[in-house]
Protein backbone atom coordinates (compact mmCIF):
# COMPACT_ATOMS: atom_id res chain seq x y z
CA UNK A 1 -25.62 9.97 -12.87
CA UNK A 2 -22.02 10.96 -12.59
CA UNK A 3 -20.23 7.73 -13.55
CA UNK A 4 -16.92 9.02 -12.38
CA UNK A 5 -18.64 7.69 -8.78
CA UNK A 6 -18.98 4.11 -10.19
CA UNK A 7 -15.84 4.07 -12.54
CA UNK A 8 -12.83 4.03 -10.00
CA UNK A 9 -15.24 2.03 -6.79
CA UNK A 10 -16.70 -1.18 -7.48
CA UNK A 11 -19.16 -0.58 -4.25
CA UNK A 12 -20.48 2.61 -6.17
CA UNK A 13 -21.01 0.92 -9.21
CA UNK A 14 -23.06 -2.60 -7.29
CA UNK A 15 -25.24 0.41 -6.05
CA UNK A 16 -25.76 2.61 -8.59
CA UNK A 17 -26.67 -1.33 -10.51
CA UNK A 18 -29.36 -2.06 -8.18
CA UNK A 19 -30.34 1.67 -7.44
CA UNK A 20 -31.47 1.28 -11.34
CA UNK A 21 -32.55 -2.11 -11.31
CA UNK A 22 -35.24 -0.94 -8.50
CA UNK A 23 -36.01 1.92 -10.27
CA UNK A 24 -37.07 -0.67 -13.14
CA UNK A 25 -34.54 -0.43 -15.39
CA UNK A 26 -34.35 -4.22 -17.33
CA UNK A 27 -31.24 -6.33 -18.42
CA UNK A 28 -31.26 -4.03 -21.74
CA UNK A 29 -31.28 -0.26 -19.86
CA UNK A 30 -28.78 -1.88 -17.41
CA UNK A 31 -26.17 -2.90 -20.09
CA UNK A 32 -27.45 0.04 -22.09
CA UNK A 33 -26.60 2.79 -18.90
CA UNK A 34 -23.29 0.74 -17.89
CA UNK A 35 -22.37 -0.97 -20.79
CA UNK A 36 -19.74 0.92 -23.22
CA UNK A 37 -17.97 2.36 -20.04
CA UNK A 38 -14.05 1.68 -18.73
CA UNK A 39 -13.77 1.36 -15.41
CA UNK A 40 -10.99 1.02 -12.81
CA UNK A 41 -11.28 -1.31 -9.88
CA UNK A 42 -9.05 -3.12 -7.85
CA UNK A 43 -9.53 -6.54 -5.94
CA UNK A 44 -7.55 -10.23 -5.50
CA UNK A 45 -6.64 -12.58 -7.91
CA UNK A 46 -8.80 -15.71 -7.55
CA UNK A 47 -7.69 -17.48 -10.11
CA UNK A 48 -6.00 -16.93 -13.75
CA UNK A 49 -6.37 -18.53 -17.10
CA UNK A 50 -4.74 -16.74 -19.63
CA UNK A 51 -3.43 -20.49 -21.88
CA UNK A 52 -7.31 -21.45 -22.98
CA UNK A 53 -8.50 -20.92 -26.57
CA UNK A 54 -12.09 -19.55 -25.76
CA UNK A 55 -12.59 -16.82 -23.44
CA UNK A 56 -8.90 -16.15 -21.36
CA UNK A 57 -9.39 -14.47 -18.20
CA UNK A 58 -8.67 -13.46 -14.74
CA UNK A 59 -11.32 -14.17 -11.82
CA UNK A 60 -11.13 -11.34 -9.34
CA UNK A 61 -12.61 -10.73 -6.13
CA UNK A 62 -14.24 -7.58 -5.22
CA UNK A 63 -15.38 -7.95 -1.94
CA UNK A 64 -18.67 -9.15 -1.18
CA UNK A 65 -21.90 -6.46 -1.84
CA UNK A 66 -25.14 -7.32 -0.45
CA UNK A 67 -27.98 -5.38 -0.29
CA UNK A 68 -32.10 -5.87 -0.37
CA UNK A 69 -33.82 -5.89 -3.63
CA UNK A 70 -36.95 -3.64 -3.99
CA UNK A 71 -38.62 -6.84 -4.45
CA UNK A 72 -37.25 -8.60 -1.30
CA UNK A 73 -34.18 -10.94 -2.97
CA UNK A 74 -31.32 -10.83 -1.03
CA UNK A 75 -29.09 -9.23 -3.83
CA UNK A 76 -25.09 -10.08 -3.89
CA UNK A 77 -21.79 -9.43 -5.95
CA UNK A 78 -18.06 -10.73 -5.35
CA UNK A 79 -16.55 -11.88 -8.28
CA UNK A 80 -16.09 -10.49 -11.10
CA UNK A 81 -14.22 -12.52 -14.66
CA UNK A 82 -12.22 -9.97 -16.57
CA UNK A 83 -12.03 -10.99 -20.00
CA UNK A 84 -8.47 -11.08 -21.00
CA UNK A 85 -7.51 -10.36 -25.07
CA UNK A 86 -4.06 -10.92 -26.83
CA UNK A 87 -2.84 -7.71 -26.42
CA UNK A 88 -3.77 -7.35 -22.75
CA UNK A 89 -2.54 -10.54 -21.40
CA UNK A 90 1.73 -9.40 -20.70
CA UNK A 91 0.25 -7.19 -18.17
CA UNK A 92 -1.38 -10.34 -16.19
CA UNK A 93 2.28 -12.76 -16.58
CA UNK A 94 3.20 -12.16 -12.64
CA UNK A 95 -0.16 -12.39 -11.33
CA UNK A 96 -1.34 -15.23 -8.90
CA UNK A 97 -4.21 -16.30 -7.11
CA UNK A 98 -3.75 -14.19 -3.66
CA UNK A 99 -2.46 -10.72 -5.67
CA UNK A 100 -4.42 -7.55 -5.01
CA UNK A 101 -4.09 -5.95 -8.12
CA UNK A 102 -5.58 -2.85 -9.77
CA UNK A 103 -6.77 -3.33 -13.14
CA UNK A 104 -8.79 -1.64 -16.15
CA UNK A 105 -11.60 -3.28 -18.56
CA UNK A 106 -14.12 -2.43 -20.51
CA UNK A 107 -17.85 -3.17 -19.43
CA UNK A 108 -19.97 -4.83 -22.48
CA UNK A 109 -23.25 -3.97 -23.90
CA UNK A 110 -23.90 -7.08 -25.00
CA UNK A 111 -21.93 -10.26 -25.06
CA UNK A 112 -23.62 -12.35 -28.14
CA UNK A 113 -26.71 -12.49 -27.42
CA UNK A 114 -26.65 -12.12 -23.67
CA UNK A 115 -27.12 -8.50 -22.10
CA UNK A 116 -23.43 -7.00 -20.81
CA UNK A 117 -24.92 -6.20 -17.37
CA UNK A 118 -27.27 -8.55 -15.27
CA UNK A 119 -29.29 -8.85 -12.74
CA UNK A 120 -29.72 -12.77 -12.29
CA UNK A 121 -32.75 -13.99 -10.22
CA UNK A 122 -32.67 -17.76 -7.96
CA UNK A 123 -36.94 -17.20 -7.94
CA UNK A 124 -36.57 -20.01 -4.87
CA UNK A 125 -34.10 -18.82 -3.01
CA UNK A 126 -35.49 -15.16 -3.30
CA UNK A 127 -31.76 -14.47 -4.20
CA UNK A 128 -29.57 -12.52 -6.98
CA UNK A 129 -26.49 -11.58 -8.34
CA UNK A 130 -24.84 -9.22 -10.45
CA UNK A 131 -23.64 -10.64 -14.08
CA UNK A 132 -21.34 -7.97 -15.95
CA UNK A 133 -19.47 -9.19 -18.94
CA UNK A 134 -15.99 -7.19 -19.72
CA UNK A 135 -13.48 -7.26 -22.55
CA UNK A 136 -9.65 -5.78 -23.27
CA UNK A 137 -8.71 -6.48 -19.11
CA UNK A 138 -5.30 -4.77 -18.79
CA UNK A 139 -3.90 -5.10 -15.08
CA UNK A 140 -2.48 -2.05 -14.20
CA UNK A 141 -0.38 -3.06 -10.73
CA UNK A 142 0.66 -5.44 -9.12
């Protein structure tokens, strides 16, 4: 898979995801295939919290993804929380809910215990949606 197609288009990567994920890949090959990877995307600022001890970040939307599981859950993806460290979080001062920004991250392998990329399953509402857990967010404009 050329990842240059998923690194730069949030769409690309949501398909590539579930083009895996119905090929069987598992929460471990996901985060294991997409984990470990930069990527820049671009989106609006939801909201921003940057001034709390545990886990600062910015909430993004990326435009709603839907699509049709191979096993019939109606699969979706808008939001994504980039994780937002010390040394990254100057870049973010001028941003508000409302601002399409670009940005850079890192996607995780792992986060703890928890696999980096996800694949989350509502078993009664035949439903799911994409978990991906990011570090070092860096906006890049404004």
């Amino acid at each position: 898979m050329n990842q240059d197609n998923w690194t730069h288009d949030w769409a690309r990567f949501v398909e590539s995801v579930i083009a895996s994920h119905d090929a069987g890949a598992d929460e471990e090959a996901l985060s294991r295939q997409f984990g470990n990877h930069q990527v820049r995307w671009r989106g609006t600022v939801v909201s921003v919290d940057l001034e709390v001890e545990f886990s600062p970040s910015v909430v993004v939307s990326m435009g709603k993804e839907t699509s049709t599981l191979a096993n019939g859950y109606e699969f979706f993806s808008d939001h994504l929380a980039v994780a937002v460290e010390a040394s990254g979080r100057e870049t973010w001062r001028d941003v508000r809910p409302g601002s399409e920004v670009a940005f850079r991250c890192d996607l995780r392998v792992s986060n703890g215990p928890f696999a980096g990329i996800k694949v989350s399953a509502f078993e009664q509402e035949r439903e799911a949606y994409l978990e991906v857990s990011t570090a070092n967010g860096v906006c890049l404009r404004v």
